[in-house]
N, C-alpha and C. Protein backbone atom coordinates (compact mmCIF):
# COMPACT_ATOMS: atom_id res chain seq x y z
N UNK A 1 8.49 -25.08 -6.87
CA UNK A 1 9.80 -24.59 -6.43
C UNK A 1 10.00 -24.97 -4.97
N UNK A 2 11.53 -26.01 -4.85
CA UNK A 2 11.38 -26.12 -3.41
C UNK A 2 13.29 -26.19 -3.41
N UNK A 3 13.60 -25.27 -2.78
CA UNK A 3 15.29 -24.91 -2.68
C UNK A 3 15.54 -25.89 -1.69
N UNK A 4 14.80 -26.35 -0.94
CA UNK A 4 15.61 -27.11 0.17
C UNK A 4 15.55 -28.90 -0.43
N UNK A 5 15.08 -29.17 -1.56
CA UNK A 5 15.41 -30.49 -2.11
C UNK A 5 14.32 -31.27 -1.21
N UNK A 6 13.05 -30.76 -0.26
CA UNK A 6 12.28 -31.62 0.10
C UNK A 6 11.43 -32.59 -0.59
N UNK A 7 11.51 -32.21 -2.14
CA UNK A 7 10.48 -33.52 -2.98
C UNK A 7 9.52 -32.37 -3.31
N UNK A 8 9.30 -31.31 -2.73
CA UNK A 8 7.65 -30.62 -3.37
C UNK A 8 8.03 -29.88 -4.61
N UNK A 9 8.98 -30.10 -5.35
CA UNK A 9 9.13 -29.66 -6.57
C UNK A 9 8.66 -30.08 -7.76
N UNK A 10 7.89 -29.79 -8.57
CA UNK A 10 7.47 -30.45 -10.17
C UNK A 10 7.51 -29.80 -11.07
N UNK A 11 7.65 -30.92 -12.73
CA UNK A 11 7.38 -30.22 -13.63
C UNK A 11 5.77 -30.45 -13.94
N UNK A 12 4.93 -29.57 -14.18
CA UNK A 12 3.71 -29.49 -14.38
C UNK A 12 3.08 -29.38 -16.23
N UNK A 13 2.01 -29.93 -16.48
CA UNK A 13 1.42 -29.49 -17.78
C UNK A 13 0.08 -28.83 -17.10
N UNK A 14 0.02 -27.82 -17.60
CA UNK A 14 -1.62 -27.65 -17.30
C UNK A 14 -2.82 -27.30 -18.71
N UNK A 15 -3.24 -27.55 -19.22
CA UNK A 15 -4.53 -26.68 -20.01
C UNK A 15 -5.03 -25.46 -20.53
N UNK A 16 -4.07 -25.14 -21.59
CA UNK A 16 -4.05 -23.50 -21.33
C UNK A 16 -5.74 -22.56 -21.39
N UNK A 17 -6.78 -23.41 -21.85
CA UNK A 17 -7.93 -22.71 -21.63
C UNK A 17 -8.52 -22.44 -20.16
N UNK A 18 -8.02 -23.87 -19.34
CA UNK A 18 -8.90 -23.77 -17.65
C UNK A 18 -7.85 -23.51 -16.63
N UNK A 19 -6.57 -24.17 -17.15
CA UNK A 19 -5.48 -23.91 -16.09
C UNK A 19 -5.63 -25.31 -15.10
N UNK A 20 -6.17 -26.25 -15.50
CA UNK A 20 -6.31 -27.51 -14.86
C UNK A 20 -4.85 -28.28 -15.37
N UNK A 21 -4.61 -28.91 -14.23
CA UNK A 21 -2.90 -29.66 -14.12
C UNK A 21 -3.55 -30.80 -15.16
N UNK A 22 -2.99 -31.15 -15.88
CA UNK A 22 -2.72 -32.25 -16.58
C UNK A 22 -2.13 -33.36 -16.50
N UNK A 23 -1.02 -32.93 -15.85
CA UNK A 23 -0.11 -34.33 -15.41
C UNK A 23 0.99 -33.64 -14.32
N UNK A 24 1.79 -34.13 -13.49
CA UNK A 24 2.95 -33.56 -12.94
C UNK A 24 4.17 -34.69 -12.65
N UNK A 25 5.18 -34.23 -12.90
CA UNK A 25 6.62 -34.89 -12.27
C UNK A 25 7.39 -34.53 -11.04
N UNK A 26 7.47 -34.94 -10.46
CA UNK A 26 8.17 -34.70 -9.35
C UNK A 26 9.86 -34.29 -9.72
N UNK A 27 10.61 -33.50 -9.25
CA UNK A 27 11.96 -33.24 -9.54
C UNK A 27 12.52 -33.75 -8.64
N UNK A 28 13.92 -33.40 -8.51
CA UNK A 28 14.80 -33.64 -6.91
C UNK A 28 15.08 -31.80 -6.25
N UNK A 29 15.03 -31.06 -6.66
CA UNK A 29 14.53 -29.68 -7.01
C UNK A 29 14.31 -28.96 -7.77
N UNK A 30 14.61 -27.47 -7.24
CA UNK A 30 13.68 -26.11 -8.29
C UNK A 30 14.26 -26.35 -9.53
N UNK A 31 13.88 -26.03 -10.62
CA UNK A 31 13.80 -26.20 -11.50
C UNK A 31 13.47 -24.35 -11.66
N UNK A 32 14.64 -23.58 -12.26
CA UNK A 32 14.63 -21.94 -12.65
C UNK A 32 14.58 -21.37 -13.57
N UNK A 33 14.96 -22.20 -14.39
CA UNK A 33 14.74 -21.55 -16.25
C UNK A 33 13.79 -21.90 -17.25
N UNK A 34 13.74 -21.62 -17.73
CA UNK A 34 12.31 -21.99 -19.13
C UNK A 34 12.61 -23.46 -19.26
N UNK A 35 11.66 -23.76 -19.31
CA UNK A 35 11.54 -25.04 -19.95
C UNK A 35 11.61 -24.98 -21.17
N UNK A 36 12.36 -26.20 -21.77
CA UNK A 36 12.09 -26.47 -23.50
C UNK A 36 11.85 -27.71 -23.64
N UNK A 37 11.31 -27.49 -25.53
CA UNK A 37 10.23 -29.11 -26.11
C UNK A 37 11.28 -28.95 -27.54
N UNK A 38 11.15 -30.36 -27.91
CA UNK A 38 11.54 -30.93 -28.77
C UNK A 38 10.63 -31.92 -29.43
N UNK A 39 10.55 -32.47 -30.24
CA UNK A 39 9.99 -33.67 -30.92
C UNK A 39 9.11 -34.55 -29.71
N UNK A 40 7.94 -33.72 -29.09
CA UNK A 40 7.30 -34.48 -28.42
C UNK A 40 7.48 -34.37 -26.37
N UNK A 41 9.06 -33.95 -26.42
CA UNK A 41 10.01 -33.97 -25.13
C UNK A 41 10.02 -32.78 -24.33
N UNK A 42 9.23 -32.56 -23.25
CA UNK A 42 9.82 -31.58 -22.76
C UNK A 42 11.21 -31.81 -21.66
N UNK A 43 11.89 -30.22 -21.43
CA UNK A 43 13.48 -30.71 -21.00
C UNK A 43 13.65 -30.32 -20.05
N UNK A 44 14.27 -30.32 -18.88
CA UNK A 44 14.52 -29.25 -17.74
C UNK A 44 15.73 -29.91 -17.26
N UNK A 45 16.25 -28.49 -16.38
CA UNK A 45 17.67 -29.20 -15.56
C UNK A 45 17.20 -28.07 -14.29
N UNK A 46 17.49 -29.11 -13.33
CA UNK A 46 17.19 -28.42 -11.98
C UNK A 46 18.58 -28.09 -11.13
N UNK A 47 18.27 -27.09 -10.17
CA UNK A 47 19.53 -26.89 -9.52
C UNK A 47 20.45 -28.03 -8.66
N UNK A 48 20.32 -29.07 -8.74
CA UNK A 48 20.98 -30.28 -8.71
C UNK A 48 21.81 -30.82 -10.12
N UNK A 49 21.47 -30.25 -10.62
CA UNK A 49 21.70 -30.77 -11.77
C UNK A 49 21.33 -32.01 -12.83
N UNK A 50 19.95 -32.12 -12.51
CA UNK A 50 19.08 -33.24 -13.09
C UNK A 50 18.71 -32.93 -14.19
N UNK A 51 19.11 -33.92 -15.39
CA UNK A 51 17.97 -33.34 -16.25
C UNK A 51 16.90 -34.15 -16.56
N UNK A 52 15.94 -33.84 -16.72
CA UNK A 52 15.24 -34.21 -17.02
C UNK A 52 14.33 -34.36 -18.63
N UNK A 53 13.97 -35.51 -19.39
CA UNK A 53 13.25 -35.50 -20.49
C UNK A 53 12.03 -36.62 -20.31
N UNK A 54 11.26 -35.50 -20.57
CA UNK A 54 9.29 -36.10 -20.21
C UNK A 54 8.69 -35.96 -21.62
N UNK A 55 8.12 -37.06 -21.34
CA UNK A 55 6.79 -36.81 -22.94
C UNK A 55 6.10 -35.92 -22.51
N UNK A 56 5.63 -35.15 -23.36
CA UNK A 56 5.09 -33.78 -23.23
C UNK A 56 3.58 -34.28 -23.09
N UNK A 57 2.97 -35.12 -23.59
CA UNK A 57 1.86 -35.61 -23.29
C UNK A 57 1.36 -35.52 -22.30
N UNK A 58 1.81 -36.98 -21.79
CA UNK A 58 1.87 -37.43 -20.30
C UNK A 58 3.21 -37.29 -18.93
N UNK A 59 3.68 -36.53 -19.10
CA UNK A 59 4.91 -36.57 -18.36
C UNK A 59 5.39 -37.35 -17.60
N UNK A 60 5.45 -38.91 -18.46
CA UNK A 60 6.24 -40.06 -18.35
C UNK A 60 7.63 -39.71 -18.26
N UNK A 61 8.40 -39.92 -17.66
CA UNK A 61 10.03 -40.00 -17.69
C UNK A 61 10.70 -40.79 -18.87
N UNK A 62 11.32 -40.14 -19.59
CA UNK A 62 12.41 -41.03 -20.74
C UNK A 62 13.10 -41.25 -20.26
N UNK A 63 14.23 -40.43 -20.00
CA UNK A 63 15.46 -40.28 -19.38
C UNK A 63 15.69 -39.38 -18.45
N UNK A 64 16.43 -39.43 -17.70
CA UNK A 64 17.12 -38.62 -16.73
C UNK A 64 18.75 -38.39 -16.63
N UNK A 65 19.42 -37.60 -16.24
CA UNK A 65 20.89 -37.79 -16.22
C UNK A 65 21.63 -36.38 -15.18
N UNK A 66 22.33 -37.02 -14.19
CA UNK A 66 22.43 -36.17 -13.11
C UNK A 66 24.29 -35.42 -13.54
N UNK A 67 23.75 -34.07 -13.94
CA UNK A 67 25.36 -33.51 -14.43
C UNK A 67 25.94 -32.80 -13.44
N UNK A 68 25.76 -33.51 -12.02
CA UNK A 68 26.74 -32.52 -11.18
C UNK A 68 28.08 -32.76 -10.74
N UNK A 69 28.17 -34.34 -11.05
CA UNK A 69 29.53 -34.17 -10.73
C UNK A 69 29.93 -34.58 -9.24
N UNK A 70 28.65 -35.05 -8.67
CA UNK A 70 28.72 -35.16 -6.61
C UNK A 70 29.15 -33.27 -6.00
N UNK A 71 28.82 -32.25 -7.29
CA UNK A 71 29.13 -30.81 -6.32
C UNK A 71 27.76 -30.61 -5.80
N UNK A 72 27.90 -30.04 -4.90
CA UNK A 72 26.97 -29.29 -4.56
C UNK A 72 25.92 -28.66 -5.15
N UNK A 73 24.47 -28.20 -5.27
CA UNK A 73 24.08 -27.83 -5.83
C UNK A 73 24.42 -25.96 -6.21
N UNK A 74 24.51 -25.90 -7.48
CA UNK A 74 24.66 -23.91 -7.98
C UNK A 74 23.61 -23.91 -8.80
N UNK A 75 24.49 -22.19 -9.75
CA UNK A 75 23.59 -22.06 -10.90
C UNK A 75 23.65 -23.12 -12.03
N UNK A 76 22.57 -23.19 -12.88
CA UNK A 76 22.59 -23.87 -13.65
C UNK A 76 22.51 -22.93 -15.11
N UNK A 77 22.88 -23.67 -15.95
CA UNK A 77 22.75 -22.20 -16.87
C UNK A 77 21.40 -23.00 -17.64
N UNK A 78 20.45 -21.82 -17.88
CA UNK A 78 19.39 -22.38 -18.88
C UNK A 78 19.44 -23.13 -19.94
N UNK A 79 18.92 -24.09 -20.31
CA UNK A 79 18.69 -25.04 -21.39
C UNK A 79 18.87 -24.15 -23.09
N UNK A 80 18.87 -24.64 -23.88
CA UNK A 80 18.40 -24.42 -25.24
C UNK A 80 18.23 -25.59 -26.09
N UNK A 81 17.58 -25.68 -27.17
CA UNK A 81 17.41 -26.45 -27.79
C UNK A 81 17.54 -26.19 -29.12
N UNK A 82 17.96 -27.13 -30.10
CA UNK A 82 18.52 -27.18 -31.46
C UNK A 82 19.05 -28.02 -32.05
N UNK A 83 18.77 -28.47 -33.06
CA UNK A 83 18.12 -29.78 -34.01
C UNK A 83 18.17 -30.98 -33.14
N UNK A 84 17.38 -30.94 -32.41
CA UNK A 84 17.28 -32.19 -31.48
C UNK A 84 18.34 -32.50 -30.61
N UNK A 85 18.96 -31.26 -29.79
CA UNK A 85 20.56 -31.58 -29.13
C UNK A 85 19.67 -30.63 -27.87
N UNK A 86 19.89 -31.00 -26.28
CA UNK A 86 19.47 -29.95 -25.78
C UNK A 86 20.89 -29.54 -24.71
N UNK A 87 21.44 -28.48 -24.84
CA UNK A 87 22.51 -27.60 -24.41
C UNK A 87 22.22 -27.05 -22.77
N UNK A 88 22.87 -27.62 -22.10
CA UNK A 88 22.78 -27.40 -20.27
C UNK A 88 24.09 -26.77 -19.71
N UNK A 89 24.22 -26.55 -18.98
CA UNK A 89 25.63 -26.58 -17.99
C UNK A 89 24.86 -26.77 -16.82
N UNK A 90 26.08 -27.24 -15.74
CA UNK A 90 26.25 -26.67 -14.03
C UNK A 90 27.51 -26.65 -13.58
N UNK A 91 27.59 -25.66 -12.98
CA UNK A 91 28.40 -24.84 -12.01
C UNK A 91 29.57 -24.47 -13.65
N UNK A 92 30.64 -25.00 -13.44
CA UNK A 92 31.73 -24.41 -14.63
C UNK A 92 31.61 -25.34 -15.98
N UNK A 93 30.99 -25.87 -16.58
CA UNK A 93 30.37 -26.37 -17.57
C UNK A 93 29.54 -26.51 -18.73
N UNK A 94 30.04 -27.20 -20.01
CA UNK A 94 28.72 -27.16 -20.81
C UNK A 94 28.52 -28.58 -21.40
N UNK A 95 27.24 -28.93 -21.42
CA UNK A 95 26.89 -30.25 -22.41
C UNK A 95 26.01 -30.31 -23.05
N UNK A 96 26.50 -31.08 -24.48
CA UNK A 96 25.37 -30.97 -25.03
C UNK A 96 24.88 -32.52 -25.12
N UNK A 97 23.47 -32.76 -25.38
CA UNK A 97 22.66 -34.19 -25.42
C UNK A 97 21.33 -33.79 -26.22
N UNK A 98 21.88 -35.86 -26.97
CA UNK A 98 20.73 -36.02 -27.73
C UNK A 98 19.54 -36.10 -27.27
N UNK A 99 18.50 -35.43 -27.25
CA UNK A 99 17.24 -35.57 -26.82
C UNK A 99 16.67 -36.67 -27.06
N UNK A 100 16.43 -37.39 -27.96
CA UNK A 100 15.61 -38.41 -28.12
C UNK A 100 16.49 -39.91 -27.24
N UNK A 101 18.06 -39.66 -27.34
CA UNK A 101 17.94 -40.85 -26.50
C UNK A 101 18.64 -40.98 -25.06
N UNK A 102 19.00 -38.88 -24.66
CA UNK A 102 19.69 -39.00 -23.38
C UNK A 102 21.31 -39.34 -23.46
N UNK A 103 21.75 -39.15 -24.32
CA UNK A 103 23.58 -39.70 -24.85
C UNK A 103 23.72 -38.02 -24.46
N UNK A 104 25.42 -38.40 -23.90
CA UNK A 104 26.02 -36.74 -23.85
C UNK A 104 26.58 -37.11 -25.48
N UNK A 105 26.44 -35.73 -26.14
CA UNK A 105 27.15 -35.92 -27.36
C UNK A 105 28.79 -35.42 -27.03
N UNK A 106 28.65 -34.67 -25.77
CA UNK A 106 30.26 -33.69 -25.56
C UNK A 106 29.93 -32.68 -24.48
N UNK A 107 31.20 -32.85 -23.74
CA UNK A 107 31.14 -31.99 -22.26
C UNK A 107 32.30 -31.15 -22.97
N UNK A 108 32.38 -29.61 -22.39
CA UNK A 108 33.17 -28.49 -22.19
C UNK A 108 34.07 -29.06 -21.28
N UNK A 109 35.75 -29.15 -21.70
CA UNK A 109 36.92 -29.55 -20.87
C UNK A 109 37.49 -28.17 -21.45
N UNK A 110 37.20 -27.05 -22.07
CA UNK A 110 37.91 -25.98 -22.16
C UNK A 110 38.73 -25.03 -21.41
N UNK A 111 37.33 -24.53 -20.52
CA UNK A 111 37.87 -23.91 -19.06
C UNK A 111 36.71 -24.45 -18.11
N UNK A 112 38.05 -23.72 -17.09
CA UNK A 112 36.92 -23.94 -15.75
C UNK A 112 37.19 -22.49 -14.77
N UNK A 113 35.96 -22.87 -14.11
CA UNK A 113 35.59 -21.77 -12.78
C UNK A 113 34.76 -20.68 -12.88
N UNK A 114 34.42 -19.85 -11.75
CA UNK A 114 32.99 -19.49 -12.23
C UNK A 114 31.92 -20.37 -11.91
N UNK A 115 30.77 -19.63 -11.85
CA UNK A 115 29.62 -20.24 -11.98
C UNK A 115 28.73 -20.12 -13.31
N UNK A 116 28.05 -21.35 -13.31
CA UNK A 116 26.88 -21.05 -14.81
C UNK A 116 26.18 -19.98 -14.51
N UNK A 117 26.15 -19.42 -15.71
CA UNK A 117 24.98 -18.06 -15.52
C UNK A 117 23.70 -18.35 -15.36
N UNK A 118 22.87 -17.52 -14.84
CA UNK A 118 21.92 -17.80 -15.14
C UNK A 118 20.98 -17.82 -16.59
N UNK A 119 21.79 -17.00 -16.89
CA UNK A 119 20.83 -16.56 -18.60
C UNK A 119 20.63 -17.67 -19.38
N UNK A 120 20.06 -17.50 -20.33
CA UNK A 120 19.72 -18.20 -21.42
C UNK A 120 20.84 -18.62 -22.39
N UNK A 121 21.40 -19.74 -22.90
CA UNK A 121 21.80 -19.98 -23.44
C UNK A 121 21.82 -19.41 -24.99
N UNK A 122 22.39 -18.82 -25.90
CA UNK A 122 22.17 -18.28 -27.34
C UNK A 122 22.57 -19.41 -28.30
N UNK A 123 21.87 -19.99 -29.13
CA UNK A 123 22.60 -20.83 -30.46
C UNK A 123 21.99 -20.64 -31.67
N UNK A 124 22.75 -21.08 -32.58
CA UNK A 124 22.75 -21.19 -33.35
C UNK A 124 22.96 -21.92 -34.89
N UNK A 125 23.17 -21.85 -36.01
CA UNK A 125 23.24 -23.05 -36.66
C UNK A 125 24.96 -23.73 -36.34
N UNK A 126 25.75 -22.30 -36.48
CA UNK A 126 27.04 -22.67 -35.93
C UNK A 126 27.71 -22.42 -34.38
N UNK A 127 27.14 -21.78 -33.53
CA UNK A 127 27.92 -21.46 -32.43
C UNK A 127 26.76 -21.17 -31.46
N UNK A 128 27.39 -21.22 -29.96
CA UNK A 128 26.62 -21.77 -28.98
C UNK A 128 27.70 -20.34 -27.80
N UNK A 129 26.93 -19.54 -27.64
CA UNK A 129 27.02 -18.62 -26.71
C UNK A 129 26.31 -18.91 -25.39
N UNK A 130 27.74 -18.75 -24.37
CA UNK A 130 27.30 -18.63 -22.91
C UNK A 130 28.26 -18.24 -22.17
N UNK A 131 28.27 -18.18 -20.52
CA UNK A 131 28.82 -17.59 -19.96
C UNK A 131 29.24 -18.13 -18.85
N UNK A 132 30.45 -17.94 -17.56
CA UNK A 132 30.56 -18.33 -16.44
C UNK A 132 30.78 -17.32 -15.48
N UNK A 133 30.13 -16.89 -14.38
CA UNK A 133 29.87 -15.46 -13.95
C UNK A 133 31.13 -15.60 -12.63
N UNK A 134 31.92 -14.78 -13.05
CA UNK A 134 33.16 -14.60 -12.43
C UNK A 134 33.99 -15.12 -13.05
N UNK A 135 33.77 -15.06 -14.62
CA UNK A 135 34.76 -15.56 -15.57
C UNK A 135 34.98 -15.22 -16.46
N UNK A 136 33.58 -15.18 -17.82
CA UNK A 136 33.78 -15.07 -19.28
C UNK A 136 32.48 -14.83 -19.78
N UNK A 137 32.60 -14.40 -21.13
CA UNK A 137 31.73 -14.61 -22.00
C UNK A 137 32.24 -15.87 -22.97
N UNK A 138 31.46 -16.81 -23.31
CA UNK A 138 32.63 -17.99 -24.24
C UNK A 138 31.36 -18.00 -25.29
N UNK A 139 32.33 -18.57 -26.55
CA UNK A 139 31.87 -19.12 -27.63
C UNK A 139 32.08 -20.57 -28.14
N UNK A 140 31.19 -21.42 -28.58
CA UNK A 140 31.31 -22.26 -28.77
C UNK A 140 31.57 -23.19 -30.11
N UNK A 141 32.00 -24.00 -30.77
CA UNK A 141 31.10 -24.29 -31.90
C UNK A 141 30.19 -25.51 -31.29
N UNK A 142 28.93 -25.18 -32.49
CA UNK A 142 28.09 -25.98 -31.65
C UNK A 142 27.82 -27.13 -31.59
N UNK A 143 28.26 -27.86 -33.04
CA UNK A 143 28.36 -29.36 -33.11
C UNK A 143 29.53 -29.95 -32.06
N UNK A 144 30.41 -29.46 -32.00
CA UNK A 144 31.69 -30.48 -30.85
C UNK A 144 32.07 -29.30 -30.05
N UNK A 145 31.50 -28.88 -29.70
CA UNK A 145 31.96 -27.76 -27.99
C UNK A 145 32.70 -26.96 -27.80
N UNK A 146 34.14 -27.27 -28.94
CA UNK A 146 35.34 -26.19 -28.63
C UNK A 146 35.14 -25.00 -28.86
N UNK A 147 35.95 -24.64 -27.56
CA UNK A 147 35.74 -23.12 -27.42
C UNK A 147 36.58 -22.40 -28.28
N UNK A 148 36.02 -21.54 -29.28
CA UNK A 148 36.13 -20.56 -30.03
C UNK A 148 37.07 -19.30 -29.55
N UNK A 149 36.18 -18.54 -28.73
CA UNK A 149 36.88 -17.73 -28.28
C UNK A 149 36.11 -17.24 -26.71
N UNK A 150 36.53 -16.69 -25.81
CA UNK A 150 36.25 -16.19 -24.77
C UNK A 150 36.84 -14.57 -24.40
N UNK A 151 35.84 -13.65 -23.85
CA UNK A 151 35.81 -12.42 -23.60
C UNK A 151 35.53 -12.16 -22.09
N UNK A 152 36.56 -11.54 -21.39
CA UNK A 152 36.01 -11.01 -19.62
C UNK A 152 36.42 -10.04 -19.43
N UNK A 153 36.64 -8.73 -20.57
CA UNK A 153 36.89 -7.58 -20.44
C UNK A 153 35.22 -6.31 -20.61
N UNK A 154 35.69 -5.44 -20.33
CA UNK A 154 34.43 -4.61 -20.46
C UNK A 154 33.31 -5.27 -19.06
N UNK A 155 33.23 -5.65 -17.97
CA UNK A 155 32.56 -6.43 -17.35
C UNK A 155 31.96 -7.47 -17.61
N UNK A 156 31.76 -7.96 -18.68
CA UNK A 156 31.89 -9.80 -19.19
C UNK A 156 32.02 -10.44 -18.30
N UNK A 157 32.82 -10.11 -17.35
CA UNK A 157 33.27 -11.48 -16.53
C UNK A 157 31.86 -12.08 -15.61
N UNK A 158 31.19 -10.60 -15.09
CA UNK A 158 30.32 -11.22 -14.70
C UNK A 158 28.94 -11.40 -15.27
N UNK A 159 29.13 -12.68 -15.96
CA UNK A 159 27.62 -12.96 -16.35
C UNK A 159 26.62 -13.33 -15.96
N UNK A 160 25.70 -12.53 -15.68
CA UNK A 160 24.38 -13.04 -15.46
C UNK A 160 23.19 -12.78 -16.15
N UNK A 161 23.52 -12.84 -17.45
CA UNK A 161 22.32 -12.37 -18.75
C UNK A 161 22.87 -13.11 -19.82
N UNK A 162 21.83 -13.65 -20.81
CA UNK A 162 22.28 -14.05 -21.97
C UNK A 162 22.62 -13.06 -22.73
N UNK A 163 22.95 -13.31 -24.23
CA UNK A 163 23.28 -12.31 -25.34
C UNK A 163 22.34 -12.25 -26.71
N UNK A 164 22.45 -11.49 -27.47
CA UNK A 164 21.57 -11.41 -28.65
C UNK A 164 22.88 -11.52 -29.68
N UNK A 165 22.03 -12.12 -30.85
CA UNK A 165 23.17 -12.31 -31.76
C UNK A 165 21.77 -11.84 -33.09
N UNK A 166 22.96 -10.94 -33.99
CA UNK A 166 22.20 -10.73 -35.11
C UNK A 166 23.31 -10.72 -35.84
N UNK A 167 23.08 -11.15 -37.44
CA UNK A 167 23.96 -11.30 -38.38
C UNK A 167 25.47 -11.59 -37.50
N UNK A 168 26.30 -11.19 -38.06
CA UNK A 168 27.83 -11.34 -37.31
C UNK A 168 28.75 -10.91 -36.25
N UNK A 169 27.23 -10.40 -35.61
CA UNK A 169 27.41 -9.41 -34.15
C UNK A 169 26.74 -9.89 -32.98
N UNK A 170 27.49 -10.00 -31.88
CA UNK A 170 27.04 -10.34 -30.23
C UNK A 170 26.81 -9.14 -29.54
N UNK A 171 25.92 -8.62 -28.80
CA UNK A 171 25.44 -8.12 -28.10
C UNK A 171 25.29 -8.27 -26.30
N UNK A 172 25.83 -7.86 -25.96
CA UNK A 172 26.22 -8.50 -24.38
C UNK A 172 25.88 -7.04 -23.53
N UNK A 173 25.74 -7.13 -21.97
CA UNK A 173 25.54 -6.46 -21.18
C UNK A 173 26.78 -6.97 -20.19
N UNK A 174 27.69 -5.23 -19.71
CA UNK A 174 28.66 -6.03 -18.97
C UNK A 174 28.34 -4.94 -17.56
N UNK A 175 29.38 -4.87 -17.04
CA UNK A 175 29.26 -3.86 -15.52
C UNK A 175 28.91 -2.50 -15.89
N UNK A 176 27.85 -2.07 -16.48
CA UNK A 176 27.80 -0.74 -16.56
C UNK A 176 28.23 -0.18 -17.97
N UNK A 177 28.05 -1.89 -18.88
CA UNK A 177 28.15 -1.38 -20.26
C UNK A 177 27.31 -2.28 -20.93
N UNK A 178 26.93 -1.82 -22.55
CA UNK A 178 26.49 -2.60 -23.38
C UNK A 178 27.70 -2.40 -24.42
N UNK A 179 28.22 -3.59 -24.68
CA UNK A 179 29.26 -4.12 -25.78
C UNK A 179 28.50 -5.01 -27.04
């Protein structure tokens, strides 16, 4: 973790029996949310908005792809992954990309403003829950992006937590409520 973009940032493998580094990548910075793997790939997007996809092996570089846009660095909203698509935003945004070859499949032109939350991204086989904090709760579908529907009542607006989804129900935390 290095906020000031000096280079001492990496993604690391280590050994889970000794805790010995295995391999490391250098970022362009911190890097704040879980990491995710796919078919071999691990994924990250750093607060620049880099993403990054490494063989999980050796943490060779596949691809890279910088989603900021020339803004400034913000939040980024955490990754998810699902059937081989891995789901990012930064700052008022969402995209999704093929993992194996780094293609955007589709950027969010729905709304804007706000920042990405921090939370975790929610998906699913059909819909792709997230948030922009000083904005919404949004829904997605998850194959082509359009937004479904969006919620910023009940304190929604400000998101900074993902949601739980069971059967045909969302679960959210807003200002001093659970909806």
């Amino acid at each position: 973790v290095d906020d000031g973009g000096n280079g001492r940032s990496a993604l690391m493998a280590m050994d889970k029996k000794t805790g010995q580094r295995l391999w490391a990548f250098n970022t362009r910075n911190s890097v704040k949310q879980q990491l995710r793997s796919a078919g071999g790939i691990v994924l990250a997007t750093d607060v620049e908005g880099n993403i990054y996809a490494l063989d999980i092996k050796t943490g060779r570089q596949i691809w890279t792809k910088n989603i900021s846009g020339g803004r400034p660095p913000a939040y980024v909203t955490a990754g998810a992954v699902y059937n081989n698509i891995y789901y990012t935003g930064y700052g008022s945004y969402l995209s999704a990309w093929d993992i194996a070859s780094g293609k955007e499949l589709w950027r969010n032109t729905e709304w804007d403003g706000g920042e990405s939350m921090p939370g975790e991204i929610q998906v699913n086989e059909e819909f792709l829950f997230t948030g922009a904090n000083w904005n919404s709760l949004f829904t997605h579908h998850r194959e082509t992006g359009k937004l479904l529907w969006k919620k910023d009542d009940d304190g929604l607006r400000f998101r900074s937590g993902g949601v739980a989804v069971e059967n045909n129900e969302v679960y959210a935390t807003g200002v001093n409520t659970l909806v």
